[in-house]
C-alpha atoms as a PDB file:
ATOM      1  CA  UNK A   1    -140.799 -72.067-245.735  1.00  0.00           C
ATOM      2  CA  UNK A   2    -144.549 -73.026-245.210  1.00  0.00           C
ATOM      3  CA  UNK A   3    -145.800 -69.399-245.404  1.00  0.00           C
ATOM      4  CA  UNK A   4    -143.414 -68.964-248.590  1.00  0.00           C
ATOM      5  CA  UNK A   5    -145.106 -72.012-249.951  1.00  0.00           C
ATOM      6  CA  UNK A   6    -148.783 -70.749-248.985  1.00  0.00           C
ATOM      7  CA  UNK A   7    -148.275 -67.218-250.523  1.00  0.00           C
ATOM      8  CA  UNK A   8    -147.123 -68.764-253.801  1.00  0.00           C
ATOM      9  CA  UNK A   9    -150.590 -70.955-253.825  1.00  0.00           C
ATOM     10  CA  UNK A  10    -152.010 -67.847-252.621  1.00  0.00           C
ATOM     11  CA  UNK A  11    -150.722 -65.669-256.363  1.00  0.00           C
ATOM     12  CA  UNK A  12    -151.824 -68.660-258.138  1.00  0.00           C
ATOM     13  CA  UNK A  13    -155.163 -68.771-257.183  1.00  0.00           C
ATOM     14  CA  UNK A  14    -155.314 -64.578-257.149  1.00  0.00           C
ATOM     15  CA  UNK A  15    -153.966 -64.772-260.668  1.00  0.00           C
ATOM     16  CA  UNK A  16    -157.567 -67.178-261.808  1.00  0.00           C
ATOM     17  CA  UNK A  17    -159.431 -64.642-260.866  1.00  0.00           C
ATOM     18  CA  UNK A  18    -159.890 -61.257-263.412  1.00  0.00           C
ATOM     19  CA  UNK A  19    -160.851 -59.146-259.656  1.00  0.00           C
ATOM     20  CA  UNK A  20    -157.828 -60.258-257.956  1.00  0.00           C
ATOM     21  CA  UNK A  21    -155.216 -60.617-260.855  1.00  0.00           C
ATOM     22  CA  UNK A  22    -153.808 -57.457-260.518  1.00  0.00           C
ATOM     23  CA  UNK A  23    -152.802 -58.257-256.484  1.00  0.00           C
ATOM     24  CA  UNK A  24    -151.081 -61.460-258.221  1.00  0.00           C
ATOM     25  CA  UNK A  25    -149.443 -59.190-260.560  1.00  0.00           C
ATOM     26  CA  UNK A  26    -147.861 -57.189-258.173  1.00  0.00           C
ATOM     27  CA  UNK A  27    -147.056 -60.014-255.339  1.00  0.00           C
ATOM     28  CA  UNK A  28    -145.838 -61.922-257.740  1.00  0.00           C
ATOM     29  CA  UNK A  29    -143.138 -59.627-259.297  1.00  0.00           C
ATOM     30  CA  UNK A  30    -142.173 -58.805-255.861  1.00  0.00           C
ATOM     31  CA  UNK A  31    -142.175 -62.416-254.646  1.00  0.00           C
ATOM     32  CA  UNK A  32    -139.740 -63.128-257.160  1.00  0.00           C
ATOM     33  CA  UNK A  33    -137.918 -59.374-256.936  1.00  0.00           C
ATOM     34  CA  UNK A  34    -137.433 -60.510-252.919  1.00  0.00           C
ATOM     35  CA  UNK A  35    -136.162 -63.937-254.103  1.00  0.00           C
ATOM     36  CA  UNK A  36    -133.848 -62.322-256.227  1.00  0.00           C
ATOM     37  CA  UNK A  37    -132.290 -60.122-253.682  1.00  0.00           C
ATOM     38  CA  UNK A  38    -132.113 -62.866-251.451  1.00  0.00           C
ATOM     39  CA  UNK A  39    -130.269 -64.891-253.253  1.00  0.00           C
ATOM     40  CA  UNK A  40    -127.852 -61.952-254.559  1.00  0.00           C
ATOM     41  CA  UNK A  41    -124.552 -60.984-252.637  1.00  0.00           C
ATOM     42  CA  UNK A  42    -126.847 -58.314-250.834  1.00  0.00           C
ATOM     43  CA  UNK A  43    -127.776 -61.356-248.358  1.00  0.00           C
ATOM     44  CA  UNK A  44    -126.721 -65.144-249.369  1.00  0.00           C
ATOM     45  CA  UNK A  45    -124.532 -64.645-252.758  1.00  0.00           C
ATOM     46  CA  UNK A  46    -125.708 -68.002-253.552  1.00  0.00           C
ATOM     47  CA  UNK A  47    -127.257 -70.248-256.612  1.00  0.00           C
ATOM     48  CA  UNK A  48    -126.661 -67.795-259.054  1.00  0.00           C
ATOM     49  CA  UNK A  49    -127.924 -70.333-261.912  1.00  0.00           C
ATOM     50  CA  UNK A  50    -131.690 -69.124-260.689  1.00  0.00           C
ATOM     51  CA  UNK A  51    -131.278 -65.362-261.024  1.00  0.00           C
ATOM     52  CA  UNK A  52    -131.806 -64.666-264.514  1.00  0.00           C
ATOM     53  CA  UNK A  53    -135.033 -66.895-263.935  1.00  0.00           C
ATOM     54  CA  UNK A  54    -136.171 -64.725-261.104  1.00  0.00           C
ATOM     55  CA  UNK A  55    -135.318 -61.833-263.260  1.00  0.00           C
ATOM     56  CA  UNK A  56    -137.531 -63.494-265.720  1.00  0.00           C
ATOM     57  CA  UNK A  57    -140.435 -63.752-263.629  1.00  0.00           C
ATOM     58  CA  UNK A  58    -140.377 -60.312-262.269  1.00  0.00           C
ATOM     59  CA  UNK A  59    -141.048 -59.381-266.188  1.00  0.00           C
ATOM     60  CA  UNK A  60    -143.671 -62.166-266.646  1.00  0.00           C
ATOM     61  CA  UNK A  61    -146.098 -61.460-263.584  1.00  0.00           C
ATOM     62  CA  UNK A  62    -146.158 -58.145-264.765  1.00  0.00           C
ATOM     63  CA  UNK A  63    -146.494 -58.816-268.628  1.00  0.00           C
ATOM     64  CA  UNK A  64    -148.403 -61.640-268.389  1.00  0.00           C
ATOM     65  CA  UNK A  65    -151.049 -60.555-265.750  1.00  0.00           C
ATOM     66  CA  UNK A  66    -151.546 -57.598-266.928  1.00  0.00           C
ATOM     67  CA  UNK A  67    -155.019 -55.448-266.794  1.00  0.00           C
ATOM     68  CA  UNK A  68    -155.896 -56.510-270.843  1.00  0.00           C
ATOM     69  CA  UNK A  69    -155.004 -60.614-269.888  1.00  0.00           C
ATOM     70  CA  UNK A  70    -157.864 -62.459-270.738  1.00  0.00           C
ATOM     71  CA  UNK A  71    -159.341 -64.111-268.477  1.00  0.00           C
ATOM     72  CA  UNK A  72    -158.529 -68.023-267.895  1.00  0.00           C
ATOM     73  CA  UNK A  73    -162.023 -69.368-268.972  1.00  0.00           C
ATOM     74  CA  UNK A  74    -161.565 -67.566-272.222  1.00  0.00           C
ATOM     75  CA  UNK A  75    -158.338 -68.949-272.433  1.00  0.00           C
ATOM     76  CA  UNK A  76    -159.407 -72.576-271.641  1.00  0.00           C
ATOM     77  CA  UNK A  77    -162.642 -72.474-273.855  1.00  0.00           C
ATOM     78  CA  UNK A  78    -160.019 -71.459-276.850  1.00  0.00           C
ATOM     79  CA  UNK A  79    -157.697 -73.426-276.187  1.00  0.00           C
ATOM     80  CA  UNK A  80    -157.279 -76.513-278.865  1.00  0.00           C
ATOM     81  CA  UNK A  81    -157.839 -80.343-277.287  1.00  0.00           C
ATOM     82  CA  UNK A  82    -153.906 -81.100-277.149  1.00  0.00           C
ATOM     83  CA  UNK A  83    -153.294 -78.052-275.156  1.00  0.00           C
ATOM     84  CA  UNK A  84    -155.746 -78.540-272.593  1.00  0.00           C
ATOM     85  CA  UNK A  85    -153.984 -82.204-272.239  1.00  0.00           C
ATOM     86  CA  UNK A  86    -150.711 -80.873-271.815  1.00  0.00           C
ATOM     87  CA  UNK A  87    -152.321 -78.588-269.014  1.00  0.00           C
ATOM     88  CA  UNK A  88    -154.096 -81.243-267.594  1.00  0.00           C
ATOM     89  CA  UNK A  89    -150.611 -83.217-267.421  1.00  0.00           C
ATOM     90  CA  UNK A  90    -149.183 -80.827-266.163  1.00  0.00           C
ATOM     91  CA  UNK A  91    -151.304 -80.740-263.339  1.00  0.00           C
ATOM     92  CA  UNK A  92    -150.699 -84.667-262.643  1.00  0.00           C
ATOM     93  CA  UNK A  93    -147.407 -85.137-262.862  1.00  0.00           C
ATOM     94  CA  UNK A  94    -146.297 -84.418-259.307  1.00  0.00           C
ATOM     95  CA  UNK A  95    -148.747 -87.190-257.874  1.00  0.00           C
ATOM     96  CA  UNK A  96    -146.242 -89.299-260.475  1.00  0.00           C
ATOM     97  CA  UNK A  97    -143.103 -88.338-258.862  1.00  0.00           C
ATOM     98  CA  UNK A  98    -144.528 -89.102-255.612  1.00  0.00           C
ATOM     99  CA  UNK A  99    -145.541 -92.357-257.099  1.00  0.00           C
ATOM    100  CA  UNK A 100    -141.736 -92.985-258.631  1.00  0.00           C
ATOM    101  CA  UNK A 101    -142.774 -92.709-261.954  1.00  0.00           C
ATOM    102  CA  UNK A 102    -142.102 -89.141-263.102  1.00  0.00           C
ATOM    103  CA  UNK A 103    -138.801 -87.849-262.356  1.00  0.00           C
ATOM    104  CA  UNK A 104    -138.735 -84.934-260.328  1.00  0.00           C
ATOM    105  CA  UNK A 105    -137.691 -82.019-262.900  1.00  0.00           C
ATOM    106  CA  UNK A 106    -140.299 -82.977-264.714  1.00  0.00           C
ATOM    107  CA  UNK A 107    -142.846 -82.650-262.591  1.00  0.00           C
ATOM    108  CA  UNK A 108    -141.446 -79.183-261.101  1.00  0.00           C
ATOM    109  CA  UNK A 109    -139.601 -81.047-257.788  1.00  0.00           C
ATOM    110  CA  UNK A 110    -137.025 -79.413-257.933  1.00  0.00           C
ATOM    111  CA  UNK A 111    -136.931 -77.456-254.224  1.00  0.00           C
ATOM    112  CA  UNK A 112    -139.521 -79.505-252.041  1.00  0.00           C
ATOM    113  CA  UNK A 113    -138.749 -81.737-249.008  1.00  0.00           C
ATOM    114  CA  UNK A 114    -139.921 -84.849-250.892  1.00  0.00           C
ATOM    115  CA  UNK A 115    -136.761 -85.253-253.437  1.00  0.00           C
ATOM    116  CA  UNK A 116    -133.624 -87.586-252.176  1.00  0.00           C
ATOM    117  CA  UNK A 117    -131.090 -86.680-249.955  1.00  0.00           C
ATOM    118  CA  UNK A 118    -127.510 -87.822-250.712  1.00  0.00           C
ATOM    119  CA  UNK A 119    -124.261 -88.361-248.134  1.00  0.00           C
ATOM    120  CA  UNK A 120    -121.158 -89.434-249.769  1.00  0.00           C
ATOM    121  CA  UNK A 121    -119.407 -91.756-246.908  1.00  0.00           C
ATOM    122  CA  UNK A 122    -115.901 -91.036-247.751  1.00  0.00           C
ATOM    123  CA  UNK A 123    -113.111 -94.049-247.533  1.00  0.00           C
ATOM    124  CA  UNK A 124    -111.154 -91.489-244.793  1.00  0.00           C
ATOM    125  CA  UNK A 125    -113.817 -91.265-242.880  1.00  0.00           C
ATOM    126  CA  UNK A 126    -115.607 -87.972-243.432  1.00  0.00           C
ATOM    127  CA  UNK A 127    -119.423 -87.458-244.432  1.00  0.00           C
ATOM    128  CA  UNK A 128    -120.284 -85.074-247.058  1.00  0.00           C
ATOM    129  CA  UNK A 129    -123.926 -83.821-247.863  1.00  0.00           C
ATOM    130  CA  UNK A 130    -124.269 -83.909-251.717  1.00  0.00           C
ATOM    131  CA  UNK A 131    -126.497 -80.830-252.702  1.00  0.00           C
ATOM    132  CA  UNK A 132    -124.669 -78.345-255.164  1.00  0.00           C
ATOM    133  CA  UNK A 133    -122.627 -79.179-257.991  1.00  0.00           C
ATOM    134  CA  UNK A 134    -119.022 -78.285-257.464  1.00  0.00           C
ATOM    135  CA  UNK A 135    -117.393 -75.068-258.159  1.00  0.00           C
ATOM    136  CA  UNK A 136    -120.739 -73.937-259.987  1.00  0.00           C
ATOM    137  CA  UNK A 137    -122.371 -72.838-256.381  1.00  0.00           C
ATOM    138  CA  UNK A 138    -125.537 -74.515-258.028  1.00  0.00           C
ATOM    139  CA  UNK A 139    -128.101 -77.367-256.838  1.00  0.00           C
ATOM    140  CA  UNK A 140    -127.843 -80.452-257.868  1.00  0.00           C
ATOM    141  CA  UNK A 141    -130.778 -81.659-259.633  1.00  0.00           C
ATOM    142  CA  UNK A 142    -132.384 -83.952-257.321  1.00  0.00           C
ATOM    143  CA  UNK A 143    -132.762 -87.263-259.122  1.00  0.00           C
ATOM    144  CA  UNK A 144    -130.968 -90.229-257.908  1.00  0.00           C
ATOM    145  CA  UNK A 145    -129.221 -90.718-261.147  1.00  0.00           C
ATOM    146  CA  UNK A 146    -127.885 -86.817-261.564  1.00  0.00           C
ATOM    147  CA  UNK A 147    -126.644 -87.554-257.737  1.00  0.00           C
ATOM    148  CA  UNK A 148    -125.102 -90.872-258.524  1.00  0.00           C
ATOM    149  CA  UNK A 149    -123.184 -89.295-261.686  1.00  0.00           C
ATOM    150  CA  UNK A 150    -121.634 -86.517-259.974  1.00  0.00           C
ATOM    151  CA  UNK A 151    -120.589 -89.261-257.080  1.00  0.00           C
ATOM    152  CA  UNK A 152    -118.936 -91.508-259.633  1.00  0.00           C
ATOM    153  CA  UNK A 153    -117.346 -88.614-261.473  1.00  0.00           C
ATOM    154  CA  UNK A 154    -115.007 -87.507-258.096  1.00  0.00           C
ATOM    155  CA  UNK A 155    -115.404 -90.494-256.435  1.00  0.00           C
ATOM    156  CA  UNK A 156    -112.252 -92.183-255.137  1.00  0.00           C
ATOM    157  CA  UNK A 157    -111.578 -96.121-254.047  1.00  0.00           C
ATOM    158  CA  UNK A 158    -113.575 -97.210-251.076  1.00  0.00           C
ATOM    159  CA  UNK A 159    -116.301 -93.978-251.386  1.00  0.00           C
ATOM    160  CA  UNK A 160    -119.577 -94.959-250.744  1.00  0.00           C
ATOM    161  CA  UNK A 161    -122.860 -92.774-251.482  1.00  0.00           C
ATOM    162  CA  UNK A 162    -126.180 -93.430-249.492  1.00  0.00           C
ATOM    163  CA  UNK A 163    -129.034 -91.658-251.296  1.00  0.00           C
ATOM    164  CA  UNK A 164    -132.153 -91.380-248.658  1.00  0.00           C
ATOM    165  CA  UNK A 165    -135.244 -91.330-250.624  1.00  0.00           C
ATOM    166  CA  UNK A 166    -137.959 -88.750-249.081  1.00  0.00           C
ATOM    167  CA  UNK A 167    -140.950 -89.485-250.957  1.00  0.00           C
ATOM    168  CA  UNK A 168    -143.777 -91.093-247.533  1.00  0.00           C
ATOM    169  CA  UNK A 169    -145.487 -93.331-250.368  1.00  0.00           C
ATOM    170  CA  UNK A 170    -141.856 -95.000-251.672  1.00  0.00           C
ATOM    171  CA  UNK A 171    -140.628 -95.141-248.341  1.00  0.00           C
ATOM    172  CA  UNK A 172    -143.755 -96.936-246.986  1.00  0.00           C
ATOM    173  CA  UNK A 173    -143.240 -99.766-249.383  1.00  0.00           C
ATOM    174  CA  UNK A 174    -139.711-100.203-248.724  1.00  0.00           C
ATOM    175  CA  UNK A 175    -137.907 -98.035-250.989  1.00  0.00           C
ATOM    176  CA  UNK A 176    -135.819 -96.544-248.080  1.00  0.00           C
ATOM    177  CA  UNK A 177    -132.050 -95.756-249.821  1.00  0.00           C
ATOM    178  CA  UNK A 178    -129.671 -96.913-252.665  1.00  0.00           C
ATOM    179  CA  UNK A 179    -125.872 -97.429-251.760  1.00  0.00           C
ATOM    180  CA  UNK A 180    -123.811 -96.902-254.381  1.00  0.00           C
ATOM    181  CA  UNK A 181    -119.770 -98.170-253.930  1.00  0.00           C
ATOM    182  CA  UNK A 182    -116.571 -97.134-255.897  1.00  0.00           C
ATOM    183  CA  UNK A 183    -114.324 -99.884-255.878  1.00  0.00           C
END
């Protein structure tokens, strides 16, 4: 997961660079080919909400990083005031989630280590992980409200939902888990 991680950071900062975009190009249309196929019924058959947008980004490394791209600091220098804000936002907004402020599909959480964890204690007895939205074969989005409505929306008498939160800086001040009953 780490090395995944690393290689992505790895075709970002090849693709700044006019020398090394076309090695982003190519890694990144088959980063995203490999994700594809990973996900497809070739290997997992799973989460087949994010294949059309792997499918998507095949096209885009190779459209968008292509040999007549201009180059980023042509880009930026053009660029009007309100853009470069939005880009600069953009750029911030994951220190917010981390913070509690931002929630996380905004600031591109969406598969990291750092967004809650959910276990629906059920009144029988049993423990269910809530991660994928049922019968879709899809992730949940991870925000503690998305998790809490598709808790209350199946939830029977007695159910109880502990969502962990993962984020070091809430959990150091106390912001550990919310419990959330159905009566």
């Amino acid at each position: 997961m780490v090395a995944l991680a690393l290689f992505e950071v790895a075709l970002a900062l090849a693709a700044w660079s006019a020398r090394t975009r076309s090695l982003a190009r190519v890694g990144g249309a088959a980063f995203h080919l490999g994700v594809l196929l990973w996900l497809s019924p070739l290997v997992l058959d799973w989460n087949e909400a994010v294949w059309p947008w792997n499918v998507a980004l095949v096209f885009a490394a190779w459209i968008l990083l292509g040999q007549d791209a201009p180059s980023f600091s042509e880009l930026r220098r053009a660029a009007p005031r309100w853009a470069r804000a939005v880009v600069a936002a953009e750029l911030i907004v994951p220190a917010g989630y981390q913070a509690g402020l931002v929630p996380a599909p905004l600031a591109h959480a969406l598969y990291c280590m750092s967004t809650p964890h959910a276990f629906w204690h059920h009144a029988d007895g049993r423990i269910e992980h809530v991660g994928e939205l049922p019968g879709l074969s899809v992730q949940l989005p991870a925000t503690d409200h998305a998790i809490e409505a598709a808790f209350r929306a199946r939830a029977m008498s007695g159910d109880r939902l502990v969502i962990v939160e993962q984020r070091p800086l809430l959990r150091a001040i106390g912001r550990r888990e919310t419990v959330v009953t159905c009566e």
